[in-house]
Protein backbone atom coordinates (compact mmCIF):
# COMPACT_ATOMS: atom_id res chain seq x y z
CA UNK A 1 -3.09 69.94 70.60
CA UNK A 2 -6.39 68.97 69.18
CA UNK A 3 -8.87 71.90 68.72
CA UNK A 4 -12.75 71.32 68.17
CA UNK A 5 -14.46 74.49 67.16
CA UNK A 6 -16.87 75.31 68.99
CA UNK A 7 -17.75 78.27 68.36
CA UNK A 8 -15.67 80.64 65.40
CA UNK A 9 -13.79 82.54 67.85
CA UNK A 10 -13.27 80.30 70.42
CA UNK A 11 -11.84 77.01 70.02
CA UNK A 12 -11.95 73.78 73.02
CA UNK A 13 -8.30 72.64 72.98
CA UNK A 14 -9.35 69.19 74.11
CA UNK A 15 -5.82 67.77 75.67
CA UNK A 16 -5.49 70.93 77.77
CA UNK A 17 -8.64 71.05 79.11
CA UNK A 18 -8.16 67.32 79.89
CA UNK A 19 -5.18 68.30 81.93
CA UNK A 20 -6.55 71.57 83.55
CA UNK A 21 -9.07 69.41 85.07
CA UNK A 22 -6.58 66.88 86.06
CA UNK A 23 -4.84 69.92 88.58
CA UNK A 24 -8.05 72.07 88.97
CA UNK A 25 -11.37 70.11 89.30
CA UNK A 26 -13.45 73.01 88.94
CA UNK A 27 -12.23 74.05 85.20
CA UNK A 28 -15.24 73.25 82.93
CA UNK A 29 -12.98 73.82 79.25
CA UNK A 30 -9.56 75.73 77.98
CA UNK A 31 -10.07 77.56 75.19
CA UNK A 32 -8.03 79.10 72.51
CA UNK A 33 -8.77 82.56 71.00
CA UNK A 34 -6.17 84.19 68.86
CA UNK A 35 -3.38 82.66 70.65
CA UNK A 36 -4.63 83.35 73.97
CA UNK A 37 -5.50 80.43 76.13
CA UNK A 38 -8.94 80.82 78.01
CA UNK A 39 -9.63 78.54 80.83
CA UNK A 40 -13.10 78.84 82.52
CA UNK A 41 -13.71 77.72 86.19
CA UNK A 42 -16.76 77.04 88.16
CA UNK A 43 -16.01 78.25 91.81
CA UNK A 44 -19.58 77.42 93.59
CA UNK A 45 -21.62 78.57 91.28
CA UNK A 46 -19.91 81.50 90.23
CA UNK A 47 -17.91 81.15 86.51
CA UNK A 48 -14.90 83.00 86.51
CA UNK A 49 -12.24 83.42 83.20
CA UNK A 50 -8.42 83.22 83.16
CA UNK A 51 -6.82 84.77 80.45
CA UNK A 52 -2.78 82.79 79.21
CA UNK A 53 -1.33 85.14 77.53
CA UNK A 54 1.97 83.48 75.94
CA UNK A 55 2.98 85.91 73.17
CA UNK A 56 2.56 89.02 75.28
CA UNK A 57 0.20 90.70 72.67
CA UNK A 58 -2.22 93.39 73.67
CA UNK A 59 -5.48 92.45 75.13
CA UNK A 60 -8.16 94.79 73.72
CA UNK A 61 -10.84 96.45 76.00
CA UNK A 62 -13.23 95.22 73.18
CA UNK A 63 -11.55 91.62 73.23
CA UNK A 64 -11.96 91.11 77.37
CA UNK A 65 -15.98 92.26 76.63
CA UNK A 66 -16.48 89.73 74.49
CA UNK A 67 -14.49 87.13 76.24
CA UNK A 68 -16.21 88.14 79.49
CA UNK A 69 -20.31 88.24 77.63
CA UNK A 70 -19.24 85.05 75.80
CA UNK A 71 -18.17 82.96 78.85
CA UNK A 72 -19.83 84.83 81.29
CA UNK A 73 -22.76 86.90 80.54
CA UNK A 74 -23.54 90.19 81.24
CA UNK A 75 -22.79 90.33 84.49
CA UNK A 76 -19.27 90.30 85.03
CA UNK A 77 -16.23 92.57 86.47
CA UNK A 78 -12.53 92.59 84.95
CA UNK A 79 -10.43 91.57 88.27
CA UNK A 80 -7.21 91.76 85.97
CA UNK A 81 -6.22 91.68 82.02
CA UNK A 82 -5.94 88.19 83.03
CA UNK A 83 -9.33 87.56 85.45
CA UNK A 84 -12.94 88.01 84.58
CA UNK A 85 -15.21 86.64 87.29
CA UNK A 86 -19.08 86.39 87.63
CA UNK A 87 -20.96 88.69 89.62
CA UNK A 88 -23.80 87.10 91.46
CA UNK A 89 -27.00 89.45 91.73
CA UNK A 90 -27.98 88.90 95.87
CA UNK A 91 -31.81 89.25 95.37
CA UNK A 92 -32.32 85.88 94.15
């Protein structure tokens, strides 16, 4: 799996986001962050996170903030451990 750092943390695994977007049109990138595999999705407007986590470890309360601020932004809810999705503001 090629990786091209984007960013320190986070890491575009090329191939897989190739293939996400093969199944799932609306992925924008996958992601790897210490071993877990991030894949963010564009659902109408609103960017939402899905968290792979293959080795079972413990996802921090600290870790899903800065996942969610990172890919997100500040306005965000935790669905899941797994799901992080946008939150639209409905005055604009």
């Amino acid at each position: 799996m090629k990786k091209i750092d984007i960013f320190p943390e986070f890491l575009l695994c090329e191939e897989s986001t190739n293939l996400k977007k093969k199944q799932f049109p609306n992925a924008l990138g996958v992601y790897n962050y210490r071993d877990f595999l991030i894949t963010l999705y564009d659902n109408d407007g609103i960017k939402s996170v899905d968290i792979d986590n293959p080795t079972d470890k413990k996802i921090e309360d600290d870790e899903l903030e800065n996942i969610a601020i990172h890919f997100i932004g500040l306005n965000y809810k935790i669905k899941t451990n797994y799901t992080i999705e946008e939150i639209k503001d409905d005055n604009n």
